[in-house]
PDB file of N, CA and C in Angstrom:
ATOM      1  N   UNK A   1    -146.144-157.334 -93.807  1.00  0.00           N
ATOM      2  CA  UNK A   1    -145.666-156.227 -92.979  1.00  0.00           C
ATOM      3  C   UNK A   1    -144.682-155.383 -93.782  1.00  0.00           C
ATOM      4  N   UNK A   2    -144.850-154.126 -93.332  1.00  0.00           N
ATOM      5  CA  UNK A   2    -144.204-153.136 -94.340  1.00  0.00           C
ATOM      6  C   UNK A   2    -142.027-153.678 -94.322  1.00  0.00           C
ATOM      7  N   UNK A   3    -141.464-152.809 -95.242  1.00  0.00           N
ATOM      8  CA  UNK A   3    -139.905-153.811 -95.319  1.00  0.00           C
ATOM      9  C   UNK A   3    -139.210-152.561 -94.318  1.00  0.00           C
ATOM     10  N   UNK A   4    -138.676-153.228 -93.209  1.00  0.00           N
ATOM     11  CA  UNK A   4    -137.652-152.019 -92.418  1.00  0.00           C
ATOM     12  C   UNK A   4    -136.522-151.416 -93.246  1.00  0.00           C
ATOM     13  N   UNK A   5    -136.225-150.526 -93.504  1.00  0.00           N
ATOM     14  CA  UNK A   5    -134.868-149.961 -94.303  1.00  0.00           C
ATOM     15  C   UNK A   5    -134.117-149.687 -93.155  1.00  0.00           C
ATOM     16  N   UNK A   6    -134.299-149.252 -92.044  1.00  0.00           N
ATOM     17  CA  UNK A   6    -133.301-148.586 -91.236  1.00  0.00           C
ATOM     18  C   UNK A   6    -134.584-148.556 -89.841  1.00  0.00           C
ATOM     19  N   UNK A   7    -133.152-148.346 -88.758  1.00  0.00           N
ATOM     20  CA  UNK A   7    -133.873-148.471 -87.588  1.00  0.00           C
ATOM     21  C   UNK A   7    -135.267-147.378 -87.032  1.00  0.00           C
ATOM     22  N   UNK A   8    -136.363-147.327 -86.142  1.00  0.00           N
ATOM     23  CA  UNK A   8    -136.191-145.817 -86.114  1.00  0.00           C
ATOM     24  C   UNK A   8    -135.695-144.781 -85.338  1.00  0.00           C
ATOM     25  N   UNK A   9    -133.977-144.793 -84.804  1.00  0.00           N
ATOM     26  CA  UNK A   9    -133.308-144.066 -84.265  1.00  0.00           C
ATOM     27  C   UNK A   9    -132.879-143.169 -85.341  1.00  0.00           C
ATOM     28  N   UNK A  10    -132.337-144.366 -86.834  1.00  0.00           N
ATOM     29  CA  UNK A  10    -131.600-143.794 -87.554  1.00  0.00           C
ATOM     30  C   UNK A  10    -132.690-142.672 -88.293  1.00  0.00           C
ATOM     31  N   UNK A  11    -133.898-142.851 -88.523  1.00  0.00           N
ATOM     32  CA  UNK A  11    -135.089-142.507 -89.427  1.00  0.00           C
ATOM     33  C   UNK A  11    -135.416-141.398 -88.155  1.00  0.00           C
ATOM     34  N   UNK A  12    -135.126-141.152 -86.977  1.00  0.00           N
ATOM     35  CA  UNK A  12    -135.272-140.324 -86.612  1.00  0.00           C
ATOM     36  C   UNK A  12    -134.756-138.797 -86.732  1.00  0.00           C
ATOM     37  N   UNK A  13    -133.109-139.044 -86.830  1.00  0.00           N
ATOM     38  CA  UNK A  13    -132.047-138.335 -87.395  1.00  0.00           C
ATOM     39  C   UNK A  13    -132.258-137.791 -88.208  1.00  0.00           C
ATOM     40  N   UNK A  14    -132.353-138.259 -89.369  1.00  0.00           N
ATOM     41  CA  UNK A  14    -132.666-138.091 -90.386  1.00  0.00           C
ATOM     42  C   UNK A  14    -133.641-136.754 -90.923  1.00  0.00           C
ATOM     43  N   UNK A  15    -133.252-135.710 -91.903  1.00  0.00           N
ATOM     44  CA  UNK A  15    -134.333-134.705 -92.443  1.00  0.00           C
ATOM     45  C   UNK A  15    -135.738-135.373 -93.028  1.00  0.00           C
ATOM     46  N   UNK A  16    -136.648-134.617 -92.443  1.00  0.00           N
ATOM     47  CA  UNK A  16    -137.804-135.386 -93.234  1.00  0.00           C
ATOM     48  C   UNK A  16    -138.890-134.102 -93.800  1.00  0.00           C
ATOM     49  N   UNK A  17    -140.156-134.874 -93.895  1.00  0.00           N
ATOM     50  CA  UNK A  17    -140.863-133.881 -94.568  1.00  0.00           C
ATOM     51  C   UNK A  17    -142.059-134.479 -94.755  1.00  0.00           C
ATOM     52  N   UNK A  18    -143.293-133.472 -94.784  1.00  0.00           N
ATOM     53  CA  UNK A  18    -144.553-133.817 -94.460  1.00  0.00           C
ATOM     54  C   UNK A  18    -145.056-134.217 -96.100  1.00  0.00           C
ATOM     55  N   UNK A  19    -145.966-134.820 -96.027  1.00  0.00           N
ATOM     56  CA  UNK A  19    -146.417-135.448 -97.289  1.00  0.00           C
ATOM     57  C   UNK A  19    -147.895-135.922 -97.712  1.00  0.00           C
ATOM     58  N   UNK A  20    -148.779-135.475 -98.404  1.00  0.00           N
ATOM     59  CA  UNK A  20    -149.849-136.848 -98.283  1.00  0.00           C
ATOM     60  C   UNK A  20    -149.586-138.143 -97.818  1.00  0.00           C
ATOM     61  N   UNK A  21    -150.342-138.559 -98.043  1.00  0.00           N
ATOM     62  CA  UNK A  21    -150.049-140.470 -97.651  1.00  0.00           C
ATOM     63  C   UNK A  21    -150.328-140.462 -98.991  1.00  0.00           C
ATOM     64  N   UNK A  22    -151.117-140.197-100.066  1.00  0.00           N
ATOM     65  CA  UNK A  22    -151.030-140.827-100.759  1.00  0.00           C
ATOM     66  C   UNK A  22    -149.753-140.225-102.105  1.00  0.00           C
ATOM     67  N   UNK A  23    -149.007-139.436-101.768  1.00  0.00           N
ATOM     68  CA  UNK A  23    -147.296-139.314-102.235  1.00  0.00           C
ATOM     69  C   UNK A  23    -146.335-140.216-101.475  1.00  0.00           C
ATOM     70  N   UNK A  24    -147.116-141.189-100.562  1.00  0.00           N
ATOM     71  CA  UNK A  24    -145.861-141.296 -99.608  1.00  0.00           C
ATOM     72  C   UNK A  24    -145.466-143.327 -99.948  1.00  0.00           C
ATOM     73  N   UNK A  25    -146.045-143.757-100.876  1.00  0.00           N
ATOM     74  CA  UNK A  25    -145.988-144.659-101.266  1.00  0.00           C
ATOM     75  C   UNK A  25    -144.470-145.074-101.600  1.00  0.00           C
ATOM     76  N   UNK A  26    -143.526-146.252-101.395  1.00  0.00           N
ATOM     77  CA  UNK A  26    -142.417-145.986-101.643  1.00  0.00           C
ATOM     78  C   UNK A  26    -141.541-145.260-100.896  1.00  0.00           C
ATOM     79  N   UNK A  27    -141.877-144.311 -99.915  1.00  0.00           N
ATOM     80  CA  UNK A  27    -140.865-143.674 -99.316  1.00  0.00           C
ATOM     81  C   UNK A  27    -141.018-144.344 -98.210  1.00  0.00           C
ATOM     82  N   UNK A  28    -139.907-143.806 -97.183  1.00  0.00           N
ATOM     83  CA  UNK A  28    -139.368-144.464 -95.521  1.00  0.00           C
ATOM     84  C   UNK A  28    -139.968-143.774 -94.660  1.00  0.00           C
ATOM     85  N   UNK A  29    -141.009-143.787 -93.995  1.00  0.00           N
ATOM     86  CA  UNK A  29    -141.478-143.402 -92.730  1.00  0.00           C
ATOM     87  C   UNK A  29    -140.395-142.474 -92.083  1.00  0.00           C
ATOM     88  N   UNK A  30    -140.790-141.535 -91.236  1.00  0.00           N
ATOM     89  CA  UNK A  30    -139.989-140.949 -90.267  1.00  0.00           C
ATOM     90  C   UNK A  30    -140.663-140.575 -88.779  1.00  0.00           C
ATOM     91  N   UNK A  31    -141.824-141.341 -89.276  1.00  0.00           N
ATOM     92  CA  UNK A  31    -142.631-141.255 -87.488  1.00  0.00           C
ATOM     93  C   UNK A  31    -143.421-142.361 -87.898  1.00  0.00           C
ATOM     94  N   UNK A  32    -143.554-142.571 -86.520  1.00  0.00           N
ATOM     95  CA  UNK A  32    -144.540-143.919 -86.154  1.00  0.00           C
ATOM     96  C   UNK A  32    -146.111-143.611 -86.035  1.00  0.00           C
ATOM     97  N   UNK A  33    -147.092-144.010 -87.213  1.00  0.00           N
ATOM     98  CA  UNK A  33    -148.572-143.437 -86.960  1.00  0.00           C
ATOM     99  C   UNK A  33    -149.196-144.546 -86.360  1.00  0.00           C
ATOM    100  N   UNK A  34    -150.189-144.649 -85.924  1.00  0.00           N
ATOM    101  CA  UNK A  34    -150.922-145.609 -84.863  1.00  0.00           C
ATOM    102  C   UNK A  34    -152.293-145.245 -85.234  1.00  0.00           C
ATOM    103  N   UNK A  35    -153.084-146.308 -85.236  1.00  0.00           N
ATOM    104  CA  UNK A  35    -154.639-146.276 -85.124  1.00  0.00           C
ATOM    105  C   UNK A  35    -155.344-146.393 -84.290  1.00  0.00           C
ATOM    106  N   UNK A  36    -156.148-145.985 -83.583  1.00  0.00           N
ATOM    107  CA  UNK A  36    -156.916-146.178 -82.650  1.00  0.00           C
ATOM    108  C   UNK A  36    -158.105-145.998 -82.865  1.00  0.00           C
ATOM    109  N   UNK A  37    -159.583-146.902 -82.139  1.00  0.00           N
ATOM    110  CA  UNK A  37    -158.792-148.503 -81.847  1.00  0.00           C
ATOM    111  C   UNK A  37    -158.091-149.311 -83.195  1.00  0.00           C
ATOM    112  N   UNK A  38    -157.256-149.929 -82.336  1.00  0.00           N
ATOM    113  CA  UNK A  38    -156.683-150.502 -81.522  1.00  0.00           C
ATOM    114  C   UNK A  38    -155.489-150.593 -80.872  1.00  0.00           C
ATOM    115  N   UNK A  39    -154.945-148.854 -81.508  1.00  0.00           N
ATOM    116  CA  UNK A  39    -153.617-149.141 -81.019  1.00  0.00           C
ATOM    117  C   UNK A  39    -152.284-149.866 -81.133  1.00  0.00           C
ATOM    118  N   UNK A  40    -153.146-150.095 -82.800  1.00  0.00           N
ATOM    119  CA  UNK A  40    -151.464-150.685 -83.396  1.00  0.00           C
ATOM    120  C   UNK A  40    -151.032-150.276 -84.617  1.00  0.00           C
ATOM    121  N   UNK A  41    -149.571-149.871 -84.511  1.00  0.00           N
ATOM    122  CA  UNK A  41    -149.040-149.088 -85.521  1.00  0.00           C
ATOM    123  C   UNK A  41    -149.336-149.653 -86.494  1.00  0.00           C
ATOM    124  N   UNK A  42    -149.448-148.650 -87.710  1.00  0.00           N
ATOM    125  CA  UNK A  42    -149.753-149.001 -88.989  1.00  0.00           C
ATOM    126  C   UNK A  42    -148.494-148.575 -89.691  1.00  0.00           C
ATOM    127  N   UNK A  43    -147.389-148.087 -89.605  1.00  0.00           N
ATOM    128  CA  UNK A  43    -146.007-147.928 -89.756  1.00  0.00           C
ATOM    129  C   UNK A  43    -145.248-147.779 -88.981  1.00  0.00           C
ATOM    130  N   UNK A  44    -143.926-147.842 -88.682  1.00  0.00           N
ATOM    131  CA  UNK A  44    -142.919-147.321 -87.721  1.00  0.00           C
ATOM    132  C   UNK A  44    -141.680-146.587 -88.188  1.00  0.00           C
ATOM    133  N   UNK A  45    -141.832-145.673 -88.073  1.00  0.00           N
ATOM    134  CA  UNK A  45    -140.144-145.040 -88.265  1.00  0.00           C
ATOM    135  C   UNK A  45    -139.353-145.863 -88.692  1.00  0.00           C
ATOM    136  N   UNK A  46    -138.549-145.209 -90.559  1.00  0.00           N
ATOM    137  CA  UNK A  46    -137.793-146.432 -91.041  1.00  0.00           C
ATOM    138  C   UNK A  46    -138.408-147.555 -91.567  1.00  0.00           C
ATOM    139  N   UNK A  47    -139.658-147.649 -91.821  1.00  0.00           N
ATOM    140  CA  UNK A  47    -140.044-148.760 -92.535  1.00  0.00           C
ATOM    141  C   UNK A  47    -141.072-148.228 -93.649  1.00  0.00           C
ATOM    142  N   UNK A  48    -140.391-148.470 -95.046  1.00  0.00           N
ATOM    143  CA  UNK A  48    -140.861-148.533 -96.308  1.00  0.00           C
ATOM    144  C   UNK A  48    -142.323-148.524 -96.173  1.00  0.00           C
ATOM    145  N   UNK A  49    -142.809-147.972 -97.021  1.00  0.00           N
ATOM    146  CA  UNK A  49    -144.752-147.746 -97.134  1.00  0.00           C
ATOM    147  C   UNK A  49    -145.228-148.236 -97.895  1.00  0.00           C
ATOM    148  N   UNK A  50    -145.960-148.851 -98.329  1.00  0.00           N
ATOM    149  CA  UNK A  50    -146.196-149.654 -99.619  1.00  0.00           C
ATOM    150  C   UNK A  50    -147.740-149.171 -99.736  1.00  0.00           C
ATOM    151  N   UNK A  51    -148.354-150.258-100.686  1.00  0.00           N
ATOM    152  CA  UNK A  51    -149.915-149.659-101.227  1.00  0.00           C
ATOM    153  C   UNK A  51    -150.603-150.164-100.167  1.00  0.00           C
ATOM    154  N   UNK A  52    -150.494-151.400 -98.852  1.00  0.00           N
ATOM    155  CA  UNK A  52    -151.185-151.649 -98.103  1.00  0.00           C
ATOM    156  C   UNK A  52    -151.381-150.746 -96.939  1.00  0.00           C
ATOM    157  N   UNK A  53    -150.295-150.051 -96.740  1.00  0.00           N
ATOM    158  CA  UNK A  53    -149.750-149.161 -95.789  1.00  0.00           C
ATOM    159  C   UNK A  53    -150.635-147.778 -95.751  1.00  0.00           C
ATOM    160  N   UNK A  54    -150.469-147.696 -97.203  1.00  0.00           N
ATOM    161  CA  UNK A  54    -151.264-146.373 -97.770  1.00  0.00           C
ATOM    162  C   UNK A  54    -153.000-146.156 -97.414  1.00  0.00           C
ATOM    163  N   UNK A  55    -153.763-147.286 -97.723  1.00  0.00           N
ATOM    164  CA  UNK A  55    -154.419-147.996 -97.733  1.00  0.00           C
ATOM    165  C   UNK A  55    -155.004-148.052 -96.213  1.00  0.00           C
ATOM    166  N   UNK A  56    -154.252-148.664 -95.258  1.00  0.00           N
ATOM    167  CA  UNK A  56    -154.672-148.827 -93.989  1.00  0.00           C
ATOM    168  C   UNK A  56    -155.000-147.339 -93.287  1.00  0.00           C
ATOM    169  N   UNK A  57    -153.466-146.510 -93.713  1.00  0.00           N
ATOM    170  CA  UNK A  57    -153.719-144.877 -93.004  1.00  0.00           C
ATOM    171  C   UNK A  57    -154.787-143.899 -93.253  1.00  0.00           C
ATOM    172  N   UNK A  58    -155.224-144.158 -95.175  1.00  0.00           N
ATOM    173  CA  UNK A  58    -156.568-143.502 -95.375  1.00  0.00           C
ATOM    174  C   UNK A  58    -157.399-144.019 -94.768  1.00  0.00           C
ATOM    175  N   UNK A  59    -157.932-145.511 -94.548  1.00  0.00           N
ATOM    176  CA  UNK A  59    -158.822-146.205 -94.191  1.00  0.00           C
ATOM    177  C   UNK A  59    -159.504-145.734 -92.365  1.00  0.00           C
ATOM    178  N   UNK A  60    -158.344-145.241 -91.776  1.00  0.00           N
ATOM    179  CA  UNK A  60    -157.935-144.810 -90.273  1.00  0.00           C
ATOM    180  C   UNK A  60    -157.830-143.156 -90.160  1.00  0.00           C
ATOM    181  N   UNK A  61    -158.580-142.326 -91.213  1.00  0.00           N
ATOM    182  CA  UNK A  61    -158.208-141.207 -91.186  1.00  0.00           C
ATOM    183  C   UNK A  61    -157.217-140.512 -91.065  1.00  0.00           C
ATOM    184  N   UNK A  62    -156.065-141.247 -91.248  1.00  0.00           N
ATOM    185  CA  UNK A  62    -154.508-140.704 -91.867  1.00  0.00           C
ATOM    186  C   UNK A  62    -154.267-139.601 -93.110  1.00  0.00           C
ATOM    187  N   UNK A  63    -154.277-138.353 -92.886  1.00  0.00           N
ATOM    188  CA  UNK A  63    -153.755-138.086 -94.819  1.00  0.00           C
ATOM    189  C   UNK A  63    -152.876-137.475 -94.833  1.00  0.00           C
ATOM    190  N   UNK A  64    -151.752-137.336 -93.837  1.00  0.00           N
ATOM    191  CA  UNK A  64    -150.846-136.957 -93.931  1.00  0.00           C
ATOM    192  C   UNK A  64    -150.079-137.598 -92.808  1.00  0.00           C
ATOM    193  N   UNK A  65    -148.432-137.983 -93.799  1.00  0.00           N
ATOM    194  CA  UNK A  65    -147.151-138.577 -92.564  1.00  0.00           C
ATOM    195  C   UNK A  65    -145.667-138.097 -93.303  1.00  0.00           C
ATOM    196  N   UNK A  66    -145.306-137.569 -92.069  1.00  0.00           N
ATOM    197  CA  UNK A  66    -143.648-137.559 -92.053  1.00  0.00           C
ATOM    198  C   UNK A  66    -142.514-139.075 -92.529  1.00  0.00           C
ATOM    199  N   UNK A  67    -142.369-138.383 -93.502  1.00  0.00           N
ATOM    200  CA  UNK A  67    -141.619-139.401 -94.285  1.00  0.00           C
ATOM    201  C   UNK A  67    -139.956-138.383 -94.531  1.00  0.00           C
ATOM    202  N   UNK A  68    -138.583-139.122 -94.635  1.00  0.00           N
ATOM    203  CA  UNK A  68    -137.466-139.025 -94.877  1.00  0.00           C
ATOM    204  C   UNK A  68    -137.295-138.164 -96.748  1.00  0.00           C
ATOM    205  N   UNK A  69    -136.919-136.927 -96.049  1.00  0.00           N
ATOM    206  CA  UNK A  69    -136.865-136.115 -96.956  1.00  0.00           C
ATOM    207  C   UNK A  69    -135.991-136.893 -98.464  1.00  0.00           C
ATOM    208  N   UNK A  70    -136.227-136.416 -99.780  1.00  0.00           N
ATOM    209  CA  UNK A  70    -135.411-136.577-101.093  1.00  0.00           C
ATOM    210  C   UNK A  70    -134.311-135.845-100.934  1.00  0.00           C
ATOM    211  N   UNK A  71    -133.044-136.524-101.510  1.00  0.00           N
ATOM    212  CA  UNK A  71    -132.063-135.454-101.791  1.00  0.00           C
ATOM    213  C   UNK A  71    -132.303-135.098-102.891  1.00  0.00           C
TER     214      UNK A  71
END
């Protein structure tokens, strides 16, 4: 399961910014994407993205997510 960095109240707050999924490797979520079926998130706000992550959202027709802007 992907690593939580921060809640997603705090990841809500937060400036973010739209991205491929596949730039978004390494960065912190800032919205929660979901697949359907079945209706279960494949990230949540605040939690790190990794290559499985990446992976699941292309796989689910994902190609783009709001992720926590760079300073």
């Amino acid at each position: 399961s992907p690593q939580r960095v921060m809640t997603p109240r705090q990841a809500f707050y937060q400036l973010g910014e739209r991205v491929p999924v596949e730039q978004s490797v390494g960065r912190i979520a800032a919205e929660n994407r979901i697949t359907c079926p079945p209706g279960v998130p494949v990230v949540v706000a605040g939690e790190k993205i990794g290559n499985l992550e990446k992976k699941l959202l292309l796989d689910s027709g994902i190609f783009s997510l709001n992720v926590l802007k760079l300073e």
